[in-house]
Protein backbone atom coordinates (compact mmCIF):
# COMPACT_ATOMS: atom_id res chain seq x y z
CA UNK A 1 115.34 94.93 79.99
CA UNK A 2 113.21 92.78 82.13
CA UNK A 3 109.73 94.38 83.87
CA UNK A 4 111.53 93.37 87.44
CA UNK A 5 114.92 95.48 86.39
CA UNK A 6 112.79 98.65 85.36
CA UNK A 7 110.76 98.66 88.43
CA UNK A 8 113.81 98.83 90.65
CA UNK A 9 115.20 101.59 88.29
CA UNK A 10 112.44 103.58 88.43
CA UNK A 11 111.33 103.49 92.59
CA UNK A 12 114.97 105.67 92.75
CA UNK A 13 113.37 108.16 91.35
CA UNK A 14 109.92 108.58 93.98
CA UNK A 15 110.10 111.15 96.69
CA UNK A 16 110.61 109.95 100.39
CA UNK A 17 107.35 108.29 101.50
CA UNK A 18 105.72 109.69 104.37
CA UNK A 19 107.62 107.73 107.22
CA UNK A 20 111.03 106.29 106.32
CA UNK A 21 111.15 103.12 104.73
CA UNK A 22 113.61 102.11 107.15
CA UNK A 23 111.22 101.80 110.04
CA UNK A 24 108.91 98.91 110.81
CA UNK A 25 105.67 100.57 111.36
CA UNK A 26 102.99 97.68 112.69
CA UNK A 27 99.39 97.48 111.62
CA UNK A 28 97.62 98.26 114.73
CA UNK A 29 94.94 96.20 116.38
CA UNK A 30 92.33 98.65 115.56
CA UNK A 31 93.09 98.25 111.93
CA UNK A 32 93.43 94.68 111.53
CA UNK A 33 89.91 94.59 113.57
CA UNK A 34 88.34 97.24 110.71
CA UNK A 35 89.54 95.07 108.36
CA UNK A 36 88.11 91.92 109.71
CA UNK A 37 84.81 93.76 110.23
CA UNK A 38 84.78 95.26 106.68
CA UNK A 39 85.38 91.61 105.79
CA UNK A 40 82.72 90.11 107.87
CA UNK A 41 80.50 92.38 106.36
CA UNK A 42 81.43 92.23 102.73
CA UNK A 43 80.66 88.34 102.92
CA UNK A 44 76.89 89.17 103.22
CA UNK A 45 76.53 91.35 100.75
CA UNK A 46 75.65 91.17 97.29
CA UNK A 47 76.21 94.89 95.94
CA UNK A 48 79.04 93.63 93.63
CA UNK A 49 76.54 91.33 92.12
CA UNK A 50 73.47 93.48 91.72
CA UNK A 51 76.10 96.02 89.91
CA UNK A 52 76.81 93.38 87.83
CA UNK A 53 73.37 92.05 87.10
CA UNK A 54 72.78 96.29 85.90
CA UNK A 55 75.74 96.55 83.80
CA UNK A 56 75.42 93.57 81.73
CA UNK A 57 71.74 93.57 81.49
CA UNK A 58 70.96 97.46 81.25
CA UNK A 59 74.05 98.15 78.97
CA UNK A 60 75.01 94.54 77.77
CA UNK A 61 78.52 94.02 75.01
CA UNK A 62 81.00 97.28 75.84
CA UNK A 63 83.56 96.79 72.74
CA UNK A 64 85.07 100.46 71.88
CA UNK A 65 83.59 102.51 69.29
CA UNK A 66 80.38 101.15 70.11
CA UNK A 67 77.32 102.72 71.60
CA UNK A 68 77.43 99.75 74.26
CA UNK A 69 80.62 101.60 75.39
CA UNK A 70 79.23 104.79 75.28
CA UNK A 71 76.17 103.32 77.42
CA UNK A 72 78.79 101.69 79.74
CA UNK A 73 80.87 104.77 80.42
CA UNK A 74 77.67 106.80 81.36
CA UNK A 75 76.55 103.73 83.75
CA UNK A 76 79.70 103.67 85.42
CA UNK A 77 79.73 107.79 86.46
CA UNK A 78 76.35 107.29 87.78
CA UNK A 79 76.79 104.17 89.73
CA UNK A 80 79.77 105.58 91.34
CA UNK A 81 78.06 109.02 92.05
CA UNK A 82 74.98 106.84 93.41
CA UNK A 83 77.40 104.58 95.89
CA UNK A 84 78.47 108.14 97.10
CA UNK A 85 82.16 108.42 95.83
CA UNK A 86 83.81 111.57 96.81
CA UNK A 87 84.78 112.16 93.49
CA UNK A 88 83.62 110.91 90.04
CA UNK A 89 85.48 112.09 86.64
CA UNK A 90 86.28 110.58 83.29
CA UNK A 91 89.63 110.89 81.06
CA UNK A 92 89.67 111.03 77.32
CA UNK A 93 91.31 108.33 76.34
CA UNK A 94 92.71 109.01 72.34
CA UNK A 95 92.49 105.33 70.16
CA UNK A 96 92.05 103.67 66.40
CA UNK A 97 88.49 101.83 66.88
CA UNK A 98 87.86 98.78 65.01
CA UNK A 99 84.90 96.99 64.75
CA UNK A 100 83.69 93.12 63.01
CA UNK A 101 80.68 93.39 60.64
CA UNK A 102 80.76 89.59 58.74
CA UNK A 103 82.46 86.33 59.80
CA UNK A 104 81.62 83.46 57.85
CA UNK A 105 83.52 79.94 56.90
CA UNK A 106 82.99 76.92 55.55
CA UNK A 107 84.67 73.46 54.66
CA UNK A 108 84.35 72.81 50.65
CA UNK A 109 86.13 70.01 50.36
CA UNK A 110 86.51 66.87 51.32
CA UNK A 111 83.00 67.54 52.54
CA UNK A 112 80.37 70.60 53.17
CA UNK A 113 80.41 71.83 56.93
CA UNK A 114 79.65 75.22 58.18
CA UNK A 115 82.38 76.45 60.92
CA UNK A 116 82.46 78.61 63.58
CA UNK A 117 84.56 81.49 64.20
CA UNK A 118 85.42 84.93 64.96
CA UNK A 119 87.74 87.17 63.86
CA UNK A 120 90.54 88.52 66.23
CA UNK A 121 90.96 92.15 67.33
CA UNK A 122 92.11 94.28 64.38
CA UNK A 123 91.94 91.65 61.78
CA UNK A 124 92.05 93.43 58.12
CA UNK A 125 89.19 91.96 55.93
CA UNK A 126 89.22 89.11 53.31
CA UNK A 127 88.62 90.10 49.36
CA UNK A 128 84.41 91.10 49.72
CA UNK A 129 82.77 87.95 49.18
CA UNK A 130 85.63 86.15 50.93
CA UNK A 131 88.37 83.76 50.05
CA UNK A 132 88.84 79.73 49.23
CA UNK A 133 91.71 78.16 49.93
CA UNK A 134 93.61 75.03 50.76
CA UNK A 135 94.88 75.57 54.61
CA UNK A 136 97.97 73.83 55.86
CA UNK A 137 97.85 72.62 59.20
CA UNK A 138 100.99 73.42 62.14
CA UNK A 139 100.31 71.73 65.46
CA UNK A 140 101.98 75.18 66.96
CA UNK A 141 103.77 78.46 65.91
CA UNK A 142 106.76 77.08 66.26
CA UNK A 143 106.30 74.80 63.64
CA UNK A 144 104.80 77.42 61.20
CA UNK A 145 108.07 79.02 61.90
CA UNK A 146 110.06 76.23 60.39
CA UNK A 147 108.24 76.26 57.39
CA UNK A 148 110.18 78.37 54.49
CA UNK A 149 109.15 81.97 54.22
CA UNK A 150 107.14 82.29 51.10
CA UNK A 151 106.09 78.67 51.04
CA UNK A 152 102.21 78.71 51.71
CA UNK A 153 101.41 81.20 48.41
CA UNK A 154 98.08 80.52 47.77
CA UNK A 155 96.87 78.51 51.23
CA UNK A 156 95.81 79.26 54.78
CA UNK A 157 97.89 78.33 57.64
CA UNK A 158 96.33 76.87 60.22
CA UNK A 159 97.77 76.63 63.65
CA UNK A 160 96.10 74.03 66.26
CA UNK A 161 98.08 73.93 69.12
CA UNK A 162 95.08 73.61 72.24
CA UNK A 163 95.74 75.64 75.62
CA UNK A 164 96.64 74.06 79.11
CA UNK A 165 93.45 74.09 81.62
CA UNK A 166 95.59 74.99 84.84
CA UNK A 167 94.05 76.92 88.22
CA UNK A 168 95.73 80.11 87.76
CA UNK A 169 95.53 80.71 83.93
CA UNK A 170 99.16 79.67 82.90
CA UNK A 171 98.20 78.00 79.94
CA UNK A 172 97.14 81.25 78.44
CA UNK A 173 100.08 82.68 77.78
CA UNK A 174 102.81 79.70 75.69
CA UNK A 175 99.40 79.80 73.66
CA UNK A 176 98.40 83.09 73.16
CA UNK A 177 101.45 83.83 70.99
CA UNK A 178 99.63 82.17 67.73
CA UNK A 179 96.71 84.90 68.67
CA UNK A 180 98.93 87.81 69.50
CA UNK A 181 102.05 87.40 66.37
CA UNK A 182 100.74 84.46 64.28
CA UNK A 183 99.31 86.64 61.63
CA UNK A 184 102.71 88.41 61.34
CA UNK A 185 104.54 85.26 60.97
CA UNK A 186 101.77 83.58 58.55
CA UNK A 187 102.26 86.67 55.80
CA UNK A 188 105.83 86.15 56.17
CA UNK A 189 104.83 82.58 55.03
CA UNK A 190 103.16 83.87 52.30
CA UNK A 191 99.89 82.70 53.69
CA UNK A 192 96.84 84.35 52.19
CA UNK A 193 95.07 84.15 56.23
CA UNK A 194 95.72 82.79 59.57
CA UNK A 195 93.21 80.58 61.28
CA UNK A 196 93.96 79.36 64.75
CA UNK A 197 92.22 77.33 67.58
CA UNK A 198 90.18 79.27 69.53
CA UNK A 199 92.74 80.16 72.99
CA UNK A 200 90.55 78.66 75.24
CA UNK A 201 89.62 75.77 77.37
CA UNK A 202 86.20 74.94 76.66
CA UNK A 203 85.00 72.22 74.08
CA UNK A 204 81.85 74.54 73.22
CA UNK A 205 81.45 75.20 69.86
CA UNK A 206 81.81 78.87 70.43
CA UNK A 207 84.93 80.44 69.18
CA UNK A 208 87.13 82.96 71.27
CA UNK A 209 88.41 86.12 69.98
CA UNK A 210 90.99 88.51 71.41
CA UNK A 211 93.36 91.21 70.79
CA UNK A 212 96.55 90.46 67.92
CA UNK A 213 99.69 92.99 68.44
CA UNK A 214 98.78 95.29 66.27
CA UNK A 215 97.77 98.74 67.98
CA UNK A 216 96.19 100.41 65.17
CA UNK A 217 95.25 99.55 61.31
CA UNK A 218 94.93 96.00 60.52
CA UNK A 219 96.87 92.97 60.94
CA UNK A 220 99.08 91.45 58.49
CA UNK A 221 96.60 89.35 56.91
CA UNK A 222 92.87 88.10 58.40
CA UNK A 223 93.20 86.67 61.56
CA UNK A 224 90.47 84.23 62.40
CA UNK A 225 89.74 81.85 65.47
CA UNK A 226 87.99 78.47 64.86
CA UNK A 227 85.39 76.57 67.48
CA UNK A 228 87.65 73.85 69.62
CA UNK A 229 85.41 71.33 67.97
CA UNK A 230 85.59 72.94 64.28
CA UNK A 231 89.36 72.91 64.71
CA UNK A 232 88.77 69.46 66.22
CA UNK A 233 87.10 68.32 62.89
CA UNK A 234 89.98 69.81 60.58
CA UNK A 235 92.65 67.90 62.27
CA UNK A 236 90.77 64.74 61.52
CA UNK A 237 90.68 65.62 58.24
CA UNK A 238 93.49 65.62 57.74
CA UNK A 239 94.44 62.53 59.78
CA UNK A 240 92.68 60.99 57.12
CA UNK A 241 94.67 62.13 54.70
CA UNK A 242 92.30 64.60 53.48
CA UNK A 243 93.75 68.51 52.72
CA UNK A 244 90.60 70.79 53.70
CA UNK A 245 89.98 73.65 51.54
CA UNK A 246 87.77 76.18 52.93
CA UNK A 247 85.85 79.52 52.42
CA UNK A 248 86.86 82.37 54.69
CA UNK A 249 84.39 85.64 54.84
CA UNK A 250 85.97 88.40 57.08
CA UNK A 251 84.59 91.88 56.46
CA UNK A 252 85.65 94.34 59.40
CA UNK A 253 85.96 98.34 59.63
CA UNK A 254 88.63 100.55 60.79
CA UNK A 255 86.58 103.24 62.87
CA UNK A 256 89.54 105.64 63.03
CA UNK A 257 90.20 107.96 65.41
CA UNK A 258 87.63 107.73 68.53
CA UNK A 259 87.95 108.72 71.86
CA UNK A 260 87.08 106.64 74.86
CA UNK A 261 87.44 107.49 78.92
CA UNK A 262 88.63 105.46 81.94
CA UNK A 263 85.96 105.85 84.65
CA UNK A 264 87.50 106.89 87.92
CA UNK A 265 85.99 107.47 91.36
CA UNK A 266 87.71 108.28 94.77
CA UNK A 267 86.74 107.94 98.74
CA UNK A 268 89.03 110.60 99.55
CA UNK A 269 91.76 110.12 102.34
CA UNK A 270 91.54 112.04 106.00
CA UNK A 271 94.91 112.29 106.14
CA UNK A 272 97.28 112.17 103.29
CA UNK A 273 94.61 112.57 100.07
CA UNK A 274 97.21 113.15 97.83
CA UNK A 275 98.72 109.55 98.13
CA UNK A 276 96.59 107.17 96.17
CA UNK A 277 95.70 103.13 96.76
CA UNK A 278 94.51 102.00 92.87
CA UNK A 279 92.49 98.89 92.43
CA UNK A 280 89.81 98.54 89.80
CA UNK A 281 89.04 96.62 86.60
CA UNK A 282 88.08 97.21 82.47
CA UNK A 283 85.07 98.53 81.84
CA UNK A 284 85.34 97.62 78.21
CA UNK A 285 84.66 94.54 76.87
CA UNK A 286 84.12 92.15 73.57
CA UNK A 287 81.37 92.40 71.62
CA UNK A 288 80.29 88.46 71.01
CA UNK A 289 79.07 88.10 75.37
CA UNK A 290 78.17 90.82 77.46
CA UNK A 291 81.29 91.18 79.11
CA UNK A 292 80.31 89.83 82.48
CA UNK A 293 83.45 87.30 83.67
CA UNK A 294 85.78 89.71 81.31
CA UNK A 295 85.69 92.09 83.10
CA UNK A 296 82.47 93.43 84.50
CA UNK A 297 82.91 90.96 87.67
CA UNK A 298 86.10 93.03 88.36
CA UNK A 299 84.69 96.51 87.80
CA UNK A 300 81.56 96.02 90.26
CA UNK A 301 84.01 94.03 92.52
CA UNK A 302 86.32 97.19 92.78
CA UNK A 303 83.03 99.84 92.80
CA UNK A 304 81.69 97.73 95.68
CA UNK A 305 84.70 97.52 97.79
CA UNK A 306 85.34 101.13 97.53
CA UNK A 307 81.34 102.19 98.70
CA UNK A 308 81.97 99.16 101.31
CA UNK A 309 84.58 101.05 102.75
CA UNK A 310 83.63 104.14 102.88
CA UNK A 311 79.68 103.50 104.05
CA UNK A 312 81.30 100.87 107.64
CA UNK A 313 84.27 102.53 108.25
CA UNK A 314 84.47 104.75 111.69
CA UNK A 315 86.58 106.92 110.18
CA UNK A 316 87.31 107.07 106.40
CA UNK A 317 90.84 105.75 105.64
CA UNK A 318 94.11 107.66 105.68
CA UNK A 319 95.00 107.62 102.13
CA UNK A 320 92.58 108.14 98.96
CA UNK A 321 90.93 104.76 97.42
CA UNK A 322 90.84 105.39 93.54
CA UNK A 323 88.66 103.18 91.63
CA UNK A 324 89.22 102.80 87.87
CA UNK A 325 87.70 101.71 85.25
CA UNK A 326 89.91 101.39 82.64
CA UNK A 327 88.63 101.77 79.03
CA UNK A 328 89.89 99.56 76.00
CA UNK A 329 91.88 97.21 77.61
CA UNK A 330 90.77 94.80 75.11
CA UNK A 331 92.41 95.86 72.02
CA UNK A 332 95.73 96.42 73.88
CA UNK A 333 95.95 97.96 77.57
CA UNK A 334 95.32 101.75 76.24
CA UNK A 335 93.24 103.36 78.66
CA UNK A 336 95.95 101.85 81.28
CA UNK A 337 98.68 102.85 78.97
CA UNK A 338 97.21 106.38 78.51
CA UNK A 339 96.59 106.76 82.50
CA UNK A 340 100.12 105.51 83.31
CA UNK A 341 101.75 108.19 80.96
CA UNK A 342 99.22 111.11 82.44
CA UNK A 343 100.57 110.59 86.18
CA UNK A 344 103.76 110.10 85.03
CA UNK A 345 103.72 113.55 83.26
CA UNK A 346 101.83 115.40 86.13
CA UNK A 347 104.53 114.13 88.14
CA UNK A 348 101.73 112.50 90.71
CA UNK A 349 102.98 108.62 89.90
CA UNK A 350 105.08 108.69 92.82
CA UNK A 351 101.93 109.19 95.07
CA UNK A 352 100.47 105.72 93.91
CA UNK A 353 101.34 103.39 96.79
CA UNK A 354 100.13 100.75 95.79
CA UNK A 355 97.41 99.23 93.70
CA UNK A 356 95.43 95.54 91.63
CA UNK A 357 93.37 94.91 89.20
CA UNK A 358 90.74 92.14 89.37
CA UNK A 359 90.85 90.38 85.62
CA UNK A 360 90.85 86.94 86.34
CA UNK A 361 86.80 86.57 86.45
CA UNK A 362 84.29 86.04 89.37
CA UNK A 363 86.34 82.94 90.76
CA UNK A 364 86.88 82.91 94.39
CA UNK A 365 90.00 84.52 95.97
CA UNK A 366 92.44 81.72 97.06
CA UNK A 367 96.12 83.77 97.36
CA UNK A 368 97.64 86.59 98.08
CA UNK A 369 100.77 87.67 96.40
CA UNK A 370 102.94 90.47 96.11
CA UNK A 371 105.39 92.10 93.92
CA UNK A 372 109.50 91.95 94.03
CA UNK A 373 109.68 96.07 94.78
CA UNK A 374 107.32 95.97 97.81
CA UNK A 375 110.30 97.36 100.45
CA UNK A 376 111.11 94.47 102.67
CA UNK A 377 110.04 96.15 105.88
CA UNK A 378 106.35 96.44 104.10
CA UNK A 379 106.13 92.59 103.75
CA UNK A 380 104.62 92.29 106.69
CA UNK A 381 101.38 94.36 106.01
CA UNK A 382 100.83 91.63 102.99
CA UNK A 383 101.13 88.81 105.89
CA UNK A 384 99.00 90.45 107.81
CA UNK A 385 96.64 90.93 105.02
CA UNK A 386 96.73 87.37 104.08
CA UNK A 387 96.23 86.20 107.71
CA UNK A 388 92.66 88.24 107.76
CA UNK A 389 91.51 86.97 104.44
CA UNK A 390 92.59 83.63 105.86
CA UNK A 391 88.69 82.77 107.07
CA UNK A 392 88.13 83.03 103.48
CA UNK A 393 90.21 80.29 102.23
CA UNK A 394 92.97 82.54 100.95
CA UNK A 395 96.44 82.01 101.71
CA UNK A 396 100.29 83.96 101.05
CA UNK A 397 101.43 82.95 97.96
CA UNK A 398 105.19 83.28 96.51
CA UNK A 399 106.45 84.79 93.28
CA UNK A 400 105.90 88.60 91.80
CA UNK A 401 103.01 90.12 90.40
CA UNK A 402 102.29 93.00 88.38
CA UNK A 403 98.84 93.35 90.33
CA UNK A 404 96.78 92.64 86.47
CA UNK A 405 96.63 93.41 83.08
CA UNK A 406 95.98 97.19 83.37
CA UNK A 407 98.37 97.73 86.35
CA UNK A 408 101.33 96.61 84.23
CA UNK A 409 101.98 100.37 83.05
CA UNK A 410 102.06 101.69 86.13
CA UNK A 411 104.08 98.48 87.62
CA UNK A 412 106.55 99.42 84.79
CA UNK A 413 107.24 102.80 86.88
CA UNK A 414 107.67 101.56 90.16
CA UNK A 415 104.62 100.99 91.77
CA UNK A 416 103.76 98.09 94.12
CA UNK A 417 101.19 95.61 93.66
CA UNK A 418 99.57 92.76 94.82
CA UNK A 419 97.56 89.80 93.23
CA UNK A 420 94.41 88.33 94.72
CA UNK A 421 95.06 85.07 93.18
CA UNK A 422 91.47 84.01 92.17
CA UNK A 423 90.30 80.11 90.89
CA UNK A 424 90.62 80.45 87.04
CA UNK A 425 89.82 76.58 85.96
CA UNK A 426 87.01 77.77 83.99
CA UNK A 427 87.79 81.20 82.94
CA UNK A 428 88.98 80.37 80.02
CA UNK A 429 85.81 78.11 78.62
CA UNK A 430 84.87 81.76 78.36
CA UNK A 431 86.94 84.23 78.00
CA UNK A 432 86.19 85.79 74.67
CA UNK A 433 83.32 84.10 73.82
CA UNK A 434 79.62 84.47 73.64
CA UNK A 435 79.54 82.56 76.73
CA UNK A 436 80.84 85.44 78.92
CA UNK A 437 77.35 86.65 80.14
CA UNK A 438 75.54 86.97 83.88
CA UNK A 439 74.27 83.64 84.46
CA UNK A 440 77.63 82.06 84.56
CA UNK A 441 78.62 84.25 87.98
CA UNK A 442 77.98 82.60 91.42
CA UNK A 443 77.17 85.67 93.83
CA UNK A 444 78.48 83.50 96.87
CA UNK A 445 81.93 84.21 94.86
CA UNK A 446 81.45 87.64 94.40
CA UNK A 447 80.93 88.15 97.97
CA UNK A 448 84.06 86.61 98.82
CA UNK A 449 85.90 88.49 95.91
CA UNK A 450 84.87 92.06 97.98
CA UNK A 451 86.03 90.84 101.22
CA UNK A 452 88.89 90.19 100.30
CA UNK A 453 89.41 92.88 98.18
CA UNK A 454 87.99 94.81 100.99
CA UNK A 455 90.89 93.64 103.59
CA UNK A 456 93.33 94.84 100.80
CA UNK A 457 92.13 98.23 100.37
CA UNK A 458 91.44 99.50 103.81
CA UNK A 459 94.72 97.78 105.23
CA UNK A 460 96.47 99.15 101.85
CA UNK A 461 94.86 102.75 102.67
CA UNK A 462 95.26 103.20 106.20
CA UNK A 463 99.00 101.64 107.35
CA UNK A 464 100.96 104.77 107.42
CA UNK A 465 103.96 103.02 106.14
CA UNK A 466 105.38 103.06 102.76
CA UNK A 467 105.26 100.01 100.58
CA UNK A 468 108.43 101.03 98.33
C-alpha cells in the first residue's frame, strides 16, 4: 500500500481538531506581521551557527554506541535548557549498535594501488586478515541482477553505477539501491563481498558510507564503498582488458544491545499545549566527519528557531513547538521509528498538527511544499507561508512531501507536513564522508534556513485552524 493511501486511512481515525475543518479560518494580519518580524530578525542572527560551531567542535563524530553520542546527547539537553525551553527530556531509544574498527584495500593485480573506502552501516567483517579476490564489474544493480545466481563463487561484485548531481537530491535515491540491497543480491550471486561506488557526487577521493537494509546483525556479506576516483581507476582497468583482483580488509563489531535517546525540547503553547507543531533534525551522525551538513546544520537550525520564537514573540504561540532531536537515524530511522510508535500508543499522535525535518544540509531554503493530506481549506496557511518567506528567495512548490527522513513514521499515521525545499547541488560531495565538517557551512545560509523555518513554526503554531 502506497505512503499517500495509508495517510488518508489513518487521518479517519484523529479526533475533531479544534475548529471544524470545514471552516476557512484566515491568518490574521497580526500573525502574518509576527511572522515577518520573527523573519526579519532571524536573518541577522547567527545562533544556529554558533550552535553548530559547539556541537561539532566541542563533541565532534556522533555515530551510536559511541562516546561522541553520548557527548552529543548531553550537549543537546543543555543547549536547549540554556536557550530557555520550557521543557527539556530525553527518551530511551532501544537499538543493535555497530561500529567499524579496520577498512583496508588494495589492487594486486594488474598493478599495486592502495584504495579508498569505507565500509557501509552494518557490514559483517571479512575473514581477519582480509580477503583477495578477482571482482567482476556491473555498471548497475540491475545488471548484477541478470547475472545467474551462484555465478560469482569465488569473486567480488562490483557495482559502478555513479549518482545524478540534481538541485533537490533526486539522484540519491535510483542509486542508493546498490547501497541499501546490493549486498543481499551479491550473496545471492554467490559473491564473496560487495564493493560499490561511493553514492555521492563529489570526485574527492573520499569514500561515502551509509546505512544497508539490514536493522540489526550484519549484512549478507561485507559491504564496502570505493573513492569516485578509486572506482574511476577500476573501470579503466578493465577497459583495458585487465580483470582487477584485489585485497579487501573489513573488521567491524556488533555492539549489541545499547540504548540511545531522542533529545526533545518544547516552548509550551498559551492556549492549546496539548496540540504539538514538530520540526527538528538527527542528532546522530557518521563517524568518518563530524556530522556538521548531516545533520548538525538541521538540529541547531530547529534549536534556534524554537529559542527565536519564544525570546521575540509578544505573546508565546498558541500551540506547543516540540523540537527533536532524533537519535540513530543513520543506521535506519529508529529513534523516529521508536517516537512514532510511543505517541501512537499513548494515543497523543492525533495532537501532532503538523511538523519537518531539516536533512537536506545548510543549503539555502528555495521552496515550500506541502503534503497530499493537508485538508484543502488549510492550503492557504502554506500560501501564506510561502508568500512571507518570499523576501528570502523561497517560493510554493508542487508535489507531496513527507516533511524528511525522520518525519516519515509519523507521516505514515496521518500527520501533515511540509518541506522547506533547500539547494542540495553539493550535499552530496559530502554526505557520508570525511568531508562533512564545520568549515564547509556558510552562516549567511544558516540565517536564512531559521527564517524561514521561523515563518513555518510560528504561522504553523499559532493559526487556530486544523491542517487535517
Amino acid at each position: 500500500m502506497k505512503i499517500t493511501k495509508i495517510m488518508a486511512v489513518a487521518a479517519f481515525l484523529f479526533t475533531a481538531p479544534t475548529i471544524a475543518s470545514s471552516e476557512i479560518i484566515p491568518v490574521s494580519k497580526e500573525t502574518k506581521e509576527m511572522a515577518a518580524s520573527l523573519r526579519d530578525i532571524a536573518i541577522k542572527d547567527d545562533n544556529a551557527y554558533e550552535l553548530l560551531k559547539s556541537l561539532t567542535t566541542e563533541v565532534g563524530a556522533r555515530h551510536p554506541g559511541t562516546p561522541g553520542e553520548k557527548a552529543g546527547i548531553e550537549w543537546g539537553v543543555k543547549q536547549l535548557q540554556a536557550l530557555g525551553f520550557d521543557k527539556v527530556y530525553t527518551e530511551d531509544v532501544k537499538m543493535n549498535g555497530w561500529i567499524r574498527l579496520v577498512e583496508t584495500a588494495e589492487i594486486l593485480v594488474p598493478s599495486y594501488q592502495k584504495m579508498i573506502i569505507t565500509a557501509l552501516g552494518r557490514s559483517k567483517s571479512t575473514p581477519e586478515g582480509g580477503l583477495e579476490a578477482q571482482i567482476v564489474h556491473f555498471e548497475s544493480y540491475a545488471d548484477l541482477e541478470k547475472t545467474a545466481d551462484g555465478s560469482l563463487k569465488g569473486k567480488i561484485a562490483f557495482i559502478s553505477n555513479r549518482m545524478e548531481r540534481l538541485k533537490n537530491g533526486g539522484g540519491y535515491g535510483p542509486a542508493n539501491i546498490a547501497r541499501s540491497k546490493g549486498h543481499e543480491l551479491a550473496a545471492q550471486k554467490g559473491a564473496e563481498a560487495l564493493l560499490i561506488r561511493s553514492i555521492g557526487t563529489d570526485d574527492h577521493r573520499n569514500p561515502h558510507t551509509g546505512a544497508t537494509n539490514v536493522a540489526m546483525g550484519y549484512t549478507k556479506v561485507p559491504a564496502v564503498a570505493l573513492s569516485n576516483p578509486d572506482a574511476d581507476q577500476l573501470v579503466r582497468l578493465i577497459a583495458y582488458g585487465h580483470h582487477p583482483k584485489i585485497r579487501l580488509n573489513i573488521q567491524t563489531k556488533d555492539l549489541g544491545a545499547i540504548v540511545t535517546k531522542n533529545v526533545i525540547g518544547e516552548i509550551t503553547g498559551r492556549e492549546l499545549p496539548e496540540e504539538i507543531v514538530v520540526i527538528g533534525g538527527h542528532l546522530d551522525s557518521w563517524d568518518l566527519g563530524t556530522g556538521a551538513v548531516d545533520d548538525g546544520a538541521g538540529v541547531t537550525i530547529a534549536m534556534a528557531t524554537g529559542a527565536l520564537i519564544k525570546n521575540n514573540t509578544k505573546m508565546r504561540p498558541r500551540r506547543t513547538i516540540r523540537v527533536i532531536l532524533w537519535g540513530a537515524e543513520e543506521l535506519g530511522l529508529i529513534g523516529a521509528r521508536a517516537y512514532a510508535k510511543a505517541r501512537k500508543a499513548d494515543g497523543t499522535i492525533a495532537k501532532h498538527i503538523i511538523g519537518s525535518e531539516s536533512d537536506f544540509g545548510a543549503g539555502p531554503v528555495y521552496g515550500l511544499q506541502s503534503s497530499d493530506n493537508i485538508s484543502t481549506n488549510a492550503i492557504h496557511v502554506i500560501d501564506t507561508m510561502a508568500g512571507i518567506m518570499g523576501e528570502l528567495g523561497v517560493t510554493r512548490r508542487s508535489g507531496n512531501t513527507s516533511g524528511g527522513p525522520d518525519m516519515i513514521p509519523l507521516a505514515v499515521l496521518g500527520v501533515p507536513a511540509v518541506n522547506l525545499m533547500q539547494d542540495g547541488t553539493d550535499y552530496f560531495d559530502l554526505h557520508h564522508t570525511p568531508d562533512d565538517t564545520f568549515d564547509k557551512v556558510n552562516p549567511k545560509h544558516m540565517r536564512q534556513n531559521v527564517a524561514a523555518w521561523s515563518v513555518f513554526a510560528y504561522i504553523a503554531a499559532e493559526w487556530p485552524g486544523s491542517f487535517k
